[in-house]
C-alpha atoms as a PDB file:
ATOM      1  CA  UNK A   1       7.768 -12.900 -55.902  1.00  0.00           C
ATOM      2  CA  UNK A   2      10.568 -12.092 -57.929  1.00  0.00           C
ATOM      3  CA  UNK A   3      13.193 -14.032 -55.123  1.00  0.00           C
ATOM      4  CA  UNK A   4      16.157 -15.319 -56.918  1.00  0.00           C
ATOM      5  CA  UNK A   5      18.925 -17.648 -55.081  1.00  0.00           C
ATOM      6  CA  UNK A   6      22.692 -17.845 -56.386  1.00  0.00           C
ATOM      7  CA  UNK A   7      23.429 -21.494 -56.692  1.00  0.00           C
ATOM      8  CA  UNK A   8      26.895 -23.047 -56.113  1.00  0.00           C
ATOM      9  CA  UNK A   9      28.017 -23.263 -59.769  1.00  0.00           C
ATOM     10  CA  UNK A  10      28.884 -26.998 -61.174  1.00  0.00           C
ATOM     11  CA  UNK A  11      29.516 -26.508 -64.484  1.00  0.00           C
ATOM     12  CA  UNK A  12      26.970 -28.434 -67.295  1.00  0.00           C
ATOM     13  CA  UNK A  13      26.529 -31.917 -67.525  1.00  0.00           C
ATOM     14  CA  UNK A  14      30.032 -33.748 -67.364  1.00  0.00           C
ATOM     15  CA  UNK A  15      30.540 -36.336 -70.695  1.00  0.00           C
ATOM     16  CA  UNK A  16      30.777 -39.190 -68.371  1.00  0.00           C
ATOM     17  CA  UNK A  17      31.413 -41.068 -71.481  1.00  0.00           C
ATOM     18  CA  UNK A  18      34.769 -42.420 -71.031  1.00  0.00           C
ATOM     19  CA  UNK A  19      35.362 -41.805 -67.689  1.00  0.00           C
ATOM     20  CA  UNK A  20      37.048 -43.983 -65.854  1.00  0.00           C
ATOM     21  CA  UNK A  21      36.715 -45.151 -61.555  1.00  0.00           C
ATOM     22  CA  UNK A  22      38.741 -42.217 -60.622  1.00  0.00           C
ATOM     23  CA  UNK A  23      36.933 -39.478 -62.812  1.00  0.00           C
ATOM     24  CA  UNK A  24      33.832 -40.619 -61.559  1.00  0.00           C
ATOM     25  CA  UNK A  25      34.537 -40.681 -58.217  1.00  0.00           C
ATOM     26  CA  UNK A  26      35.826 -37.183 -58.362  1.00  0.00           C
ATOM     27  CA  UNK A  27      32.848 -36.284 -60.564  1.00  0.00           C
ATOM     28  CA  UNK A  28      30.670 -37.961 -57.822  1.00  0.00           C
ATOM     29  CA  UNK A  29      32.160 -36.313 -54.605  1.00  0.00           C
ATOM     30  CA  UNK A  30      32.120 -32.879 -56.601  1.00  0.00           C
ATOM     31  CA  UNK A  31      28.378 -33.034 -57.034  1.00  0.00           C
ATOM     32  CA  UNK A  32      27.877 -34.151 -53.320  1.00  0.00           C
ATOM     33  CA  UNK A  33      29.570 -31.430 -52.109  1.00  0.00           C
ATOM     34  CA  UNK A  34      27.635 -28.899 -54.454  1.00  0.00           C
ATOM     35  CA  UNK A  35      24.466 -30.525 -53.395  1.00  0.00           C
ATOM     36  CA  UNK A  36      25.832 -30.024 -49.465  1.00  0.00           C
ATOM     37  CA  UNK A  37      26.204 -26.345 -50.304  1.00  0.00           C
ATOM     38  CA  UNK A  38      22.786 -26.379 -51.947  1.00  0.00           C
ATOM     39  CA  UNK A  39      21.039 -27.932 -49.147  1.00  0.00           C
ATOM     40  CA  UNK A  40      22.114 -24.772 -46.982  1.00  0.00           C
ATOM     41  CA  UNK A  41      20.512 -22.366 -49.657  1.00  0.00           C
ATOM     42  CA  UNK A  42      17.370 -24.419 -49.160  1.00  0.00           C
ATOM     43  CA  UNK A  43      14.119 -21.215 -49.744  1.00  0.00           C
ATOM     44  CA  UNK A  44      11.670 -21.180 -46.232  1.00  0.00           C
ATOM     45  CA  UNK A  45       8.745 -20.736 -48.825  1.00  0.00           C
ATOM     46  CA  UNK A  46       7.966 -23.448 -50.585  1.00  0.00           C
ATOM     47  CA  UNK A  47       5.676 -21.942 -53.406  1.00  0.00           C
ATOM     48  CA  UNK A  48       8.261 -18.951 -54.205  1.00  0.00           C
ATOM     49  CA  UNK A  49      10.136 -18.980 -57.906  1.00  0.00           C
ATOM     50  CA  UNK A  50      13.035 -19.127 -56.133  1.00  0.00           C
ATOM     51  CA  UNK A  51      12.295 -22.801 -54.357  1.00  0.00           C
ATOM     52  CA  UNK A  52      11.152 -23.539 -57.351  1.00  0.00           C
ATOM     53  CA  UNK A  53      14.559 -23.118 -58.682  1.00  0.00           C
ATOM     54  CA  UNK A  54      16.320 -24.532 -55.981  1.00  0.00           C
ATOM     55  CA  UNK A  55      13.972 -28.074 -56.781  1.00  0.00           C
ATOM     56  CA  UNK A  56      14.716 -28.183 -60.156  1.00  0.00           C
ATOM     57  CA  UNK A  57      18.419 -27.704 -59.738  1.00  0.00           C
ATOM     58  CA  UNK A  58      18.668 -29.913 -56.630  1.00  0.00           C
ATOM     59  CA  UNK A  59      17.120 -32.567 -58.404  1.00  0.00           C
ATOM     60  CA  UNK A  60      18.994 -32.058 -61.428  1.00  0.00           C
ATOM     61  CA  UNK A  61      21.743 -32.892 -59.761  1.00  0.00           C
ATOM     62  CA  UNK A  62      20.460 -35.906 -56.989  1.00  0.00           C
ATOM     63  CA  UNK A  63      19.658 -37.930 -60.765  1.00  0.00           C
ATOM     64  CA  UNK A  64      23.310 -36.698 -62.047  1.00  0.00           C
ATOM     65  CA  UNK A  65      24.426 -38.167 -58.747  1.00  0.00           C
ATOM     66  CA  UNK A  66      22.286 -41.183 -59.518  1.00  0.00           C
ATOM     67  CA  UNK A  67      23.597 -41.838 -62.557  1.00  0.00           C
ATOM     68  CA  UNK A  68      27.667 -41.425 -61.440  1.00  0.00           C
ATOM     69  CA  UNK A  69      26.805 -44.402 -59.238  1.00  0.00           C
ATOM     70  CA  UNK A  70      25.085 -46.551 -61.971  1.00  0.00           C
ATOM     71  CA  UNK A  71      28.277 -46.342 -63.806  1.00  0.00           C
ATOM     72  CA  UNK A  72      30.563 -46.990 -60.896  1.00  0.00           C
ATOM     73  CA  UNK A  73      28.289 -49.879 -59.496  1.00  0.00           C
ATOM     74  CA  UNK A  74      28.746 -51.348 -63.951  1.00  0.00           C
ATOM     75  CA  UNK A  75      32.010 -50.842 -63.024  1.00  0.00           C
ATOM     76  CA  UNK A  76      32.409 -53.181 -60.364  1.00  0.00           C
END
């Protein structure tokens, strides 16, 4: 109880609005990397708050991810 984690920062939800191949890309690779760093801060107990955090911002981030290669792949 009462575990807390300190995620790699990435800062709010990018306006990917816009963008064009080259933002995206670097938007893309950005949020791999934080996931990478993420994936090392993984919690061993998998009913504690704090991998319940870790989830919700890992997955957060996998449909962010998700969605940077929608709009490349529209781009193509």
């Amino acid at each position: 109880m009462g575990d807390t984690l300190d995620f790699p920062s990435f800062p709010g939800q990018p306006e990917l609005d816009g963008m064009d191949r080259a933002q995206l890309l670097s938007c893309l690779e950005r949020i791999q990397l934080v996931l990478e760093q993420l994936d090392e801060l993984e919690p061993e107990g998998m009913d504690s708050d704090a991998y319940e955090d870790w989830g919700e911002r890992h997955e957060a981030l996998e449909d962010l991810a998700d969605e940077l290669q929608d709009r490349l792949d529209e781009l193509e």
